[in-house]
N, C-alpha and C. Protein backbone atom coordinates (compact mmCIF):
# COMPACT_ATOMS: atom_id res chain seq x y z
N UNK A 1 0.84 -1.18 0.00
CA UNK A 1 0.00 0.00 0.00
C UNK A 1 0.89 1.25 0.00
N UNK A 2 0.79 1.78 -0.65
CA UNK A 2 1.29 3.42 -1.12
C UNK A 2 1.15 4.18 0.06
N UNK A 3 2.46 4.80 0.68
CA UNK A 3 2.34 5.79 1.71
C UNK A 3 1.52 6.63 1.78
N UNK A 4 1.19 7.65 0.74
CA UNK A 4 0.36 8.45 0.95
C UNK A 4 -1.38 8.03 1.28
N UNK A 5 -1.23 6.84 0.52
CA UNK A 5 -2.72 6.21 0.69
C UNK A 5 -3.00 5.62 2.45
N UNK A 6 -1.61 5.15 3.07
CA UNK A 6 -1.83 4.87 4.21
C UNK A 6 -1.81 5.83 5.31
N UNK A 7 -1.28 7.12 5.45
CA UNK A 7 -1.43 8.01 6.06
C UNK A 7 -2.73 8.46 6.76
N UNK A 8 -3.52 8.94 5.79
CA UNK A 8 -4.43 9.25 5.94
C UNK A 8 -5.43 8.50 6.45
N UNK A 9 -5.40 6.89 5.50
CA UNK A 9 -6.37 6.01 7.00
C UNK A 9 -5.81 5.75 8.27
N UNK A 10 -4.45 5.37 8.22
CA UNK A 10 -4.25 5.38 9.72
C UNK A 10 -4.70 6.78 10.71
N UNK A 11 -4.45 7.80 10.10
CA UNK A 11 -5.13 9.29 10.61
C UNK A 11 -6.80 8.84 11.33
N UNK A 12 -7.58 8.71 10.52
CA UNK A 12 -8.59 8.24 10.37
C UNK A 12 -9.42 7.30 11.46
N UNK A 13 -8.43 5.96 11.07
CA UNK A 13 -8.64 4.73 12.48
C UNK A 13 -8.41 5.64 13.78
N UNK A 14 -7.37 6.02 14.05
CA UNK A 14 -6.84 6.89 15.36
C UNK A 14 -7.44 8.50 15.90
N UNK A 15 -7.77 8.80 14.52
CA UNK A 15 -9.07 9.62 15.04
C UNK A 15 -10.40 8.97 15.72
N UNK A 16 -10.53 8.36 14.98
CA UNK A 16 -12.24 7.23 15.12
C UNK A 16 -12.26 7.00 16.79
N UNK A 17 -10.99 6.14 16.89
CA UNK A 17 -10.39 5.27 18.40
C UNK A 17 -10.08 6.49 19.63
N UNK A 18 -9.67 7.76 19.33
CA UNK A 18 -9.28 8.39 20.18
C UNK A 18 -10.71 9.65 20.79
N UNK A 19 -11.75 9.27 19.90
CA UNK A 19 -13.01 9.77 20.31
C UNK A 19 -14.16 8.75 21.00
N UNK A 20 -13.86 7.32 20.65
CA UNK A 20 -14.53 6.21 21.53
C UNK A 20 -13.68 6.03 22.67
N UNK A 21 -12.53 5.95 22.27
CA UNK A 21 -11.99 5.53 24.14
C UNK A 21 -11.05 6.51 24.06
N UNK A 22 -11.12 7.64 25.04
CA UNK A 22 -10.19 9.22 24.95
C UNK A 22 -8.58 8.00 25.94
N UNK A 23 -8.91 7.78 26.48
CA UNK A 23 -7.58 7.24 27.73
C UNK A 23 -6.91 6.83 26.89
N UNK A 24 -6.98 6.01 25.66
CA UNK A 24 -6.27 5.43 24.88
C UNK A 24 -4.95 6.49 24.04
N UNK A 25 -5.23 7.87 23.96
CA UNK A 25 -4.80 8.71 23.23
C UNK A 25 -3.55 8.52 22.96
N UNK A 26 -2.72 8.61 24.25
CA UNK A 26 -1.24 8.54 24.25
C UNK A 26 -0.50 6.84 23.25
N UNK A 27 -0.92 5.86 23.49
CA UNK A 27 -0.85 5.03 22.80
C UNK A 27 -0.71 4.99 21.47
N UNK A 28 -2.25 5.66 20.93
CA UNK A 28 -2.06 5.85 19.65
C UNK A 28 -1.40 6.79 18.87
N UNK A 29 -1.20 7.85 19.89
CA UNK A 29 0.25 8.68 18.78
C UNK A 29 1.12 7.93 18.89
N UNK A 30 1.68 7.62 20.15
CA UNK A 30 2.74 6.57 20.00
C UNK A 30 2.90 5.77 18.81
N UNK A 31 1.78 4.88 18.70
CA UNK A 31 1.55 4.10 17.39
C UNK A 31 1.48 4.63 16.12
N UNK A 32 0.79 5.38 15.83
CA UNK A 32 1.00 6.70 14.97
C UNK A 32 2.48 6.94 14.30
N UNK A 33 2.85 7.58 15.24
CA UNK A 33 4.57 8.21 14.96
C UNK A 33 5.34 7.26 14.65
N UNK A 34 5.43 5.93 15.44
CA UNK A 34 6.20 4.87 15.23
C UNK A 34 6.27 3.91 13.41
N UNK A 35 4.72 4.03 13.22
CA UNK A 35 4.41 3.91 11.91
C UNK A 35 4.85 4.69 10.41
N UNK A 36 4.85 6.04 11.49
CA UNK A 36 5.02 7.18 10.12
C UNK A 36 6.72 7.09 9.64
N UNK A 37 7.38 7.36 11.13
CA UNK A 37 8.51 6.87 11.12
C UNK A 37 9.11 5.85 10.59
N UNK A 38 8.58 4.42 10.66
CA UNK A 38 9.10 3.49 10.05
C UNK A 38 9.38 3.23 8.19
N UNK A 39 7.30 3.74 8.09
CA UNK A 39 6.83 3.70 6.68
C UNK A 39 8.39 4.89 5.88
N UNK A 40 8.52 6.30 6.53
CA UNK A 40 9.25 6.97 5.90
C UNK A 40 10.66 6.11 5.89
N UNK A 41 11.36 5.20 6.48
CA UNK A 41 12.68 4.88 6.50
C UNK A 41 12.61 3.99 5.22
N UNK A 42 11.28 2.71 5.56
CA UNK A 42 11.42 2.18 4.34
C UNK A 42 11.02 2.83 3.06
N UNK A 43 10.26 3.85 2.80
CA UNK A 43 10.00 4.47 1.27
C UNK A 43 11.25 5.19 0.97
N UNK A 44 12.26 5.58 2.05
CA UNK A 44 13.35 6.12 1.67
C UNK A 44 14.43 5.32 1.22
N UNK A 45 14.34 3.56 1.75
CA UNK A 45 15.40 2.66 1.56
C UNK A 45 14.81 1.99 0.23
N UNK A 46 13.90 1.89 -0.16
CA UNK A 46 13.20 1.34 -1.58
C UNK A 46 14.03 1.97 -2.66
């Protein structure tokens, strides 16, 4: 799946999740960033 195409749903899911269960928040940036981070190392090593 194409970075730019995944951005935005992961945005999306973690919006959705961070308005049903607020406590969860910190997690999901965590998860978030860790993702964006990764996705950018590998589209940069491709």
């Amino acid at each position: 799946m194409n970075a730019a195409v995944l951005h935005p749903v992961i945005a999306l899911l973690c919006g959705t999740a961070i308005l049903i269960w607020p406590r969860i928040l910190n997690y999901i940036v965590a998860a978030y960033l860790i993702l964006v981070g990764v996705t950018g190392i590998i589209a940069r090593a491709a």
